[in-house]
Protein backbone atom coordinates (compact mmCIF):
# COMPACT_ATOMS: atom_id res chain seq x y z
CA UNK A 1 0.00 0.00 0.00
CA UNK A 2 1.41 3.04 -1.10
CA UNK A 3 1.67 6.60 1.16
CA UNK A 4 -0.93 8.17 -0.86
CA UNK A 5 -3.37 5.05 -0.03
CA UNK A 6 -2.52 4.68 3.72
CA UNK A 7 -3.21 8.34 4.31
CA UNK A 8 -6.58 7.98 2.48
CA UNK A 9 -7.24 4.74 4.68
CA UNK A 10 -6.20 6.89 8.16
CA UNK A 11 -8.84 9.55 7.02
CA UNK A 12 -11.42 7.06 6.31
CA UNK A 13 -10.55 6.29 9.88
CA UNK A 14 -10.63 9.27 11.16
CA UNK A 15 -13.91 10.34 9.92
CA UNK A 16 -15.62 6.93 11.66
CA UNK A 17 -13.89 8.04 14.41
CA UNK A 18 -15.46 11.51 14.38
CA UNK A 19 -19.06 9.91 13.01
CA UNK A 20 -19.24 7.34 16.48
CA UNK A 21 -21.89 7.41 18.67
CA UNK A 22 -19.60 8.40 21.41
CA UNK A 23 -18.89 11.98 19.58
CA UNK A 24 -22.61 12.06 18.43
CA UNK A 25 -23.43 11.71 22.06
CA UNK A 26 -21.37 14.00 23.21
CA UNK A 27 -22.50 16.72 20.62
CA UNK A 28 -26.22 16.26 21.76
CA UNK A 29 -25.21 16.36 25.86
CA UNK A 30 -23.05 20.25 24.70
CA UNK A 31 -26.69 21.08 23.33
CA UNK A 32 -28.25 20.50 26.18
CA UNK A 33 -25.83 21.69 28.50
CA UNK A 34 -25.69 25.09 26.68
CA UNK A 35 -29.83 25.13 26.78
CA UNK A 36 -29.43 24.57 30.21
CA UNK A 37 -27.39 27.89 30.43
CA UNK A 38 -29.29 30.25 28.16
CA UNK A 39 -32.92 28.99 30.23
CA UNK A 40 -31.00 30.17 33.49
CA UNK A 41 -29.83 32.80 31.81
CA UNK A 42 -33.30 34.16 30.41
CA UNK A 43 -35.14 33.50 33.74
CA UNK A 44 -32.72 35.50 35.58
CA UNK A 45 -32.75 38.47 32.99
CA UNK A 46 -36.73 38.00 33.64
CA UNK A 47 -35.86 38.44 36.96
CA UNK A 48 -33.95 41.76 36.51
CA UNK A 49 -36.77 43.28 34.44
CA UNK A 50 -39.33 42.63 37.40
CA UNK A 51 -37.26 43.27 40.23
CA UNK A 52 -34.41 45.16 39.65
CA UNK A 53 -30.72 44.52 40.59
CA UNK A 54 -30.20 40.79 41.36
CA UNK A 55 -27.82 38.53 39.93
CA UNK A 56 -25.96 39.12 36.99
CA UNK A 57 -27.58 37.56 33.74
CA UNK A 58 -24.61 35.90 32.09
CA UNK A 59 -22.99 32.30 32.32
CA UNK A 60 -21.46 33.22 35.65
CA UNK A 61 -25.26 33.96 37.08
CA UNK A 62 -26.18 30.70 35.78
CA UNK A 63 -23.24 28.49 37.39
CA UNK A 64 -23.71 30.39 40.44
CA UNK A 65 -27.39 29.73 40.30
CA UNK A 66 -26.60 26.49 39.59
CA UNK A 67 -24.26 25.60 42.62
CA UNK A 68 -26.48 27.10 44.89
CA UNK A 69 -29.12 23.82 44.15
CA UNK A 70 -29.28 20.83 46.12
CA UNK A 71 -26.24 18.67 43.99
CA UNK A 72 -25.30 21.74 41.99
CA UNK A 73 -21.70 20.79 41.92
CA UNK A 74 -22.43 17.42 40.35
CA UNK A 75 -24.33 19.52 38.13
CA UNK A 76 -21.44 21.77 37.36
CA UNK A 77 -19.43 18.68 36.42
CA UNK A 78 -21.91 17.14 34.11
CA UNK A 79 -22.22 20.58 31.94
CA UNK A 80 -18.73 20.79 32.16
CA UNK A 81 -17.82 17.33 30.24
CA UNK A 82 -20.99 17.64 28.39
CA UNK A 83 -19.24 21.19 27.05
CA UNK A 84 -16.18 19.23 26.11
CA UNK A 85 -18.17 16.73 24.40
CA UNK A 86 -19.27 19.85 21.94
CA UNK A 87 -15.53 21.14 21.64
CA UNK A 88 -14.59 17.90 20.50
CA UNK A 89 -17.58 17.28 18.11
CA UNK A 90 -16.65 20.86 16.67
CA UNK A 91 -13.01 19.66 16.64
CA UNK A 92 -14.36 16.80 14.40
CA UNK A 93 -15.95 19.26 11.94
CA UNK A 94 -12.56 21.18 11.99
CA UNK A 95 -10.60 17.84 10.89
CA UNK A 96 -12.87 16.52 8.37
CA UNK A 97 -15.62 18.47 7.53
CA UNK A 98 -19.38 18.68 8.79
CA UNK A 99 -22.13 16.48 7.17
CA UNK A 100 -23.77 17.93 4.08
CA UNK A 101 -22.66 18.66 0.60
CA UNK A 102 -20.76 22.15 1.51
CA UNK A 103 -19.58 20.46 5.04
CA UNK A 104 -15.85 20.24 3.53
CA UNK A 105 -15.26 23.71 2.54
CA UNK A 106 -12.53 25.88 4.19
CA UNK A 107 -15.05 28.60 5.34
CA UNK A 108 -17.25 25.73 7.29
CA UNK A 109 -14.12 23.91 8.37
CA UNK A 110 -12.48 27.76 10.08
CA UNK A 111 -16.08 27.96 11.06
CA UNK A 112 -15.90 25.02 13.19
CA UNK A 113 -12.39 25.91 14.10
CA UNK A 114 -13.77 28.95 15.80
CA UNK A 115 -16.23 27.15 17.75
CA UNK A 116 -13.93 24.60 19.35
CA UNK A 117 -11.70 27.25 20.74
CA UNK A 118 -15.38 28.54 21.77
CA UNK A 119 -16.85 25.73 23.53
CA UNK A 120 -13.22 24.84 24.83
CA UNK A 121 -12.66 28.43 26.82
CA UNK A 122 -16.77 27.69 28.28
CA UNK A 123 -16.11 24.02 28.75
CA UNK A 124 -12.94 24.87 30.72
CA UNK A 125 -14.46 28.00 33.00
CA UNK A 126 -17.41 25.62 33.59
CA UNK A 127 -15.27 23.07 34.83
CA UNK A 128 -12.88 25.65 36.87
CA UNK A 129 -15.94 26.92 38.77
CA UNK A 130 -16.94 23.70 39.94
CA UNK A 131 -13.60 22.95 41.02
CA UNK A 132 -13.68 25.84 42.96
CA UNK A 133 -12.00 28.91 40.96
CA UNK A 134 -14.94 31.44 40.84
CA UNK A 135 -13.04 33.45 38.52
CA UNK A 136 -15.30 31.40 36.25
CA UNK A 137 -18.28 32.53 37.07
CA UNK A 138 -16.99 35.95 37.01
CA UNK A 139 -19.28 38.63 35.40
CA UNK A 140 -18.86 39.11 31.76
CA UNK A 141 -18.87 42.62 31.69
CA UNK A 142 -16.07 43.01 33.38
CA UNK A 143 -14.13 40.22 31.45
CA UNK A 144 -15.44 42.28 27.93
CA UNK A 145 -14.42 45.80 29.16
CA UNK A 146 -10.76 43.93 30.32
CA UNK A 147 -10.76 41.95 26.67
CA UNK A 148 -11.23 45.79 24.74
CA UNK A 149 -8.88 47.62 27.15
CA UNK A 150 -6.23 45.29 25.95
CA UNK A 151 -7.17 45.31 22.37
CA UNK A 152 -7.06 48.76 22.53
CA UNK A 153 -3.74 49.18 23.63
CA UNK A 154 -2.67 47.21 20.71
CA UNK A 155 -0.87 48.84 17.22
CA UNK A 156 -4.28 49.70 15.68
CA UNK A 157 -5.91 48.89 18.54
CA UNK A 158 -8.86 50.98 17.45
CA UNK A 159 -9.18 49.46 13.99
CA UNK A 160 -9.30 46.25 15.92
CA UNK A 161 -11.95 46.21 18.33
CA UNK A 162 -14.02 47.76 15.70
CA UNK A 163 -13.89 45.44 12.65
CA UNK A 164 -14.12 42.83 15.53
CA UNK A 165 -17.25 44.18 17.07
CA UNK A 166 -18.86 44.94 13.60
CA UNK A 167 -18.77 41.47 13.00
CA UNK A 168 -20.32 40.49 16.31
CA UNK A 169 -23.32 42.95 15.47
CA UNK A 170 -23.59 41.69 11.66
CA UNK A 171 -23.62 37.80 13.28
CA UNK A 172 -26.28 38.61 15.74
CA UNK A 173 -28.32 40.63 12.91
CA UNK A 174 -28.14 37.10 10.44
CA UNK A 175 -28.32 35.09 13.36
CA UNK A 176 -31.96 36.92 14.24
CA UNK A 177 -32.62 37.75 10.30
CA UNK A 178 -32.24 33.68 9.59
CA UNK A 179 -34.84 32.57 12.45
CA UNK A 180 -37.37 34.63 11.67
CA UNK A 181 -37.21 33.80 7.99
CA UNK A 182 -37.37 30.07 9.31
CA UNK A 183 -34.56 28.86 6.86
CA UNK A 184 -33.93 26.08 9.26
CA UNK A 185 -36.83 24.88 7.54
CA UNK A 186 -35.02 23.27 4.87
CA UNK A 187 -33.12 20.97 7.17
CA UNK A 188 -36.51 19.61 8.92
CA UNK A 189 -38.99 17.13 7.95
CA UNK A 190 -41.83 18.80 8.93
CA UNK A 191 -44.16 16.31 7.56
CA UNK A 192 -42.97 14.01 9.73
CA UNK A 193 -43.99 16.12 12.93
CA UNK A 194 -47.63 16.50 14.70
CA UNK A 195 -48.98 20.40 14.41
CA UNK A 196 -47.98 20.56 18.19
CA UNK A 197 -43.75 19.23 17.55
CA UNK A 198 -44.35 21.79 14.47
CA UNK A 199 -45.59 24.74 16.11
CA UNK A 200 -42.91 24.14 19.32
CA UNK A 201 -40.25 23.81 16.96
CA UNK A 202 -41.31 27.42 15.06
CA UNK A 203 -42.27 29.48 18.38
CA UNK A 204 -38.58 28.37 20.11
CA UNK A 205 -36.52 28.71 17.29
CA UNK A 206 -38.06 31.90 15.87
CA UNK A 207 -38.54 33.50 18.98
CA UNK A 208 -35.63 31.93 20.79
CA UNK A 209 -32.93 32.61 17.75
CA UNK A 210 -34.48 36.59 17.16
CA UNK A 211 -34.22 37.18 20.87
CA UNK A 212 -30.45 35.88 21.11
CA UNK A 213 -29.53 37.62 17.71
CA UNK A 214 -30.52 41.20 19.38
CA UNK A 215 -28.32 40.55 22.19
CA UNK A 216 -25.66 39.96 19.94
CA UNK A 217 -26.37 42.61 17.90
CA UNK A 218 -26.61 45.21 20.51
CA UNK A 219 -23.52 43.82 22.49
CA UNK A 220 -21.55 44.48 19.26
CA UNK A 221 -22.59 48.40 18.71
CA UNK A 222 -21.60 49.03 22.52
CA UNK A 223 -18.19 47.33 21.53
CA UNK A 224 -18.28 49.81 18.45
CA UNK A 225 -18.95 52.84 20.64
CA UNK A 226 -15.88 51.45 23.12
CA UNK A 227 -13.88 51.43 19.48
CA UNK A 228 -14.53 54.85 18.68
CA UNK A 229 -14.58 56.48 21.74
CA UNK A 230 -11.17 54.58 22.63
CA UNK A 231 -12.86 53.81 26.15
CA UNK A 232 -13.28 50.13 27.15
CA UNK A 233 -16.25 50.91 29.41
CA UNK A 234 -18.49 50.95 27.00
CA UNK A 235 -18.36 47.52 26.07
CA UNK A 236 -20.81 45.57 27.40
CA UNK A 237 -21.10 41.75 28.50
CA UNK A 238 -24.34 39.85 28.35
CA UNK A 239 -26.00 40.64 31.48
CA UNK A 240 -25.29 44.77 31.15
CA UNK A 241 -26.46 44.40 27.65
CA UNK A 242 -29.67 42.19 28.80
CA UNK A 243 -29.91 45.61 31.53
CA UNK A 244 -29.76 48.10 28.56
CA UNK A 245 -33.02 47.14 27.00
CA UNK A 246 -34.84 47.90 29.99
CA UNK A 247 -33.48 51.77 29.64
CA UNK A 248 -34.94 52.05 26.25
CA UNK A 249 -38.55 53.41 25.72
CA UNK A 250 -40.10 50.18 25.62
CA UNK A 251 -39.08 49.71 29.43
CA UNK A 252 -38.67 46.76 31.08
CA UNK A 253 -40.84 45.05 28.87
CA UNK A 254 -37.98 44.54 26.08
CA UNK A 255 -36.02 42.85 28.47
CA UNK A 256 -39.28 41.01 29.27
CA UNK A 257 -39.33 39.91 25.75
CA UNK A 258 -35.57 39.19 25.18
CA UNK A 259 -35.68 36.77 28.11
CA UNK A 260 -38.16 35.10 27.30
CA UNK A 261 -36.65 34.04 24.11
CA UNK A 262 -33.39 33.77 25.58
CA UNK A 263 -35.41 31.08 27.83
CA UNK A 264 -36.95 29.66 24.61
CA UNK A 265 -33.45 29.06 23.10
CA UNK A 266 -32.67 27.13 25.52
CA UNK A 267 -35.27 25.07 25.44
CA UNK A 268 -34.97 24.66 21.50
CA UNK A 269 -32.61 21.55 22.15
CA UNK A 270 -34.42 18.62 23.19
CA UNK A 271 -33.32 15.15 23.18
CA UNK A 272 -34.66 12.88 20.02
CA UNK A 273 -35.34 15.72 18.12
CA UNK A 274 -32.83 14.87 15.29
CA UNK A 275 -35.90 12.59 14.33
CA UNK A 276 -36.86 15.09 12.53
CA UNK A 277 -34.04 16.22 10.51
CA UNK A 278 -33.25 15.22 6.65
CA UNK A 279 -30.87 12.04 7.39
CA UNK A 280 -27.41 13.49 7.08
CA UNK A 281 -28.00 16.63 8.56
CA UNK A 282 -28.14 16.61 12.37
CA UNK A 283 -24.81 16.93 12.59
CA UNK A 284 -24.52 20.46 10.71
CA UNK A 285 -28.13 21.60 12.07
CA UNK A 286 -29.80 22.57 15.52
CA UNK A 287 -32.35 25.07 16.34
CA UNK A 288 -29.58 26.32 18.80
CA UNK A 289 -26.53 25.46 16.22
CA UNK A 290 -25.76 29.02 15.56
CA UNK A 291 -23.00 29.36 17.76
């Protein structure tokens, strides 16, 4: 067997290796463990727009949330791994491509690349809080804000932090523009569901992707005002942007809205609902995939 054969064999390998039930479980548990986040984090945004103050709306507020339940740090562990289990499905699309006829090309692949080193930073924060550094539940704001001040003191530090935040705002406006036009559609079978799996599927991923787009969108502006202004205070991490929306006209009653679907995002993932996706395409496709 030539080299050229052997290193088509090891691939072959490789992508059986990546296509196992043990990585396909472990992609569905990061799902869940990420709903599991974003429904904490909606009801305690909820919480901020009735009462005021509280705890801080971000993944810190959730793990804290979390460990404060009876066996919250077994918990803690279980999203952690679970977390890891996404990194290394994402790793997987990285290698050799994600299911689907585009799966293979570079822009997916970098895609994917991206979203290891992701879930790999939240996997390992997740995991350091419940081994007892807090610094991982530590409010995002304040990790943004230190993030900018840095960027900013970069050559072109200015140039940086806004391309970069321009980016984040453009994301979260597809991100929001895609759910409501329901092009996740294409990717379901919807004849296969009952009107009630059909209408769930539509009021969670609409409303849950919109709401999570606008907090993208509007965390990237305030990093483009912190670009432009050459002040890192005025970037924003998800629980001051979730605060922001109660200080516009609409009142609390945004925020209202926005964690509600933030809450609907995360319940978007549910287990066995690949049943209903075009065979081939689970892997490449979630009503909470967009991250």
């Amino acid at each position: 067997m030539n080299s050229s054969s052997m290193a088509r064999e090891g691939h072959r390998r490789a992508r059986r290796a990546a296509d196992s039930e043990v990585v396909s479980a472990g992609a569905r548990a990061g799902f869940a463990a990420r709903g599991v986040i974003y429904l904490l984090v909606g009801l305690l945004a909820g919480q901020i727009a009735f009462q005021g103050g509280g705890k801080q709306a971000d993944r810190g507020g959730a793990l804290q949330e979390i460990s404060g339940q009876p066996f919250g740090g077994i918990l803690l562990w279980v999203l952690g791994v679970a977390l890891v289990g996404m990194a290394l499905w994402r790793l997987s699309e990285a290698a050799f491509g994600a299911a689907g006829p585009d799966g293979g090309k570079a822009t997916k692949r970098l895609a994917s690349g991206a979203r290891t080193v992701f879930y790999a930073f939240v996997a390992y924060s997740v995991l350091s809080f419940a081994a007892g550094e807090k610094s991982g539940g530590g409010s995002s704001d304040k990790q943004s804000q230190d993030i900018t001040a840095q960027a900013l003191g970069l050559p072109g530090g200015q140039w940086i932090v806004g391309v970069a935040a321009l980016g984040v705002a453009v994301a979260g406006v597809v991100v929001g523009a895609r759910a409501v036009l329901r092009k996740y559609h294409k990717h379901l079978r919807m004849g296969a569901m009952s009107r009630r799996a059909r209408r769930f599927v539509d009021v969670t991923g609409v409303f849950g992707g919109a709401a999570r787009g606008l907090v993208f969108a509007a965390a990237g502006v305030f990093a483009v005002t912190a670009a432009v202004d050459y002040d890192p205070d005025e970037a924003k991490g998800m629980d001051d942007t979730l605060r922001s929306f109660a200080d516009t006209p609409a009142g609390p009653w945004l925020l209202v809205l926005v964690a509600v679907g933030l809450a609907a995002f995360g319940l978007s993932w549910r287990p066995g609902k690949h049943r209903w996706l075009v065979p081939g395409t689970w892997w490449s496709w979630s009503p909470t995939s967009w991250t």
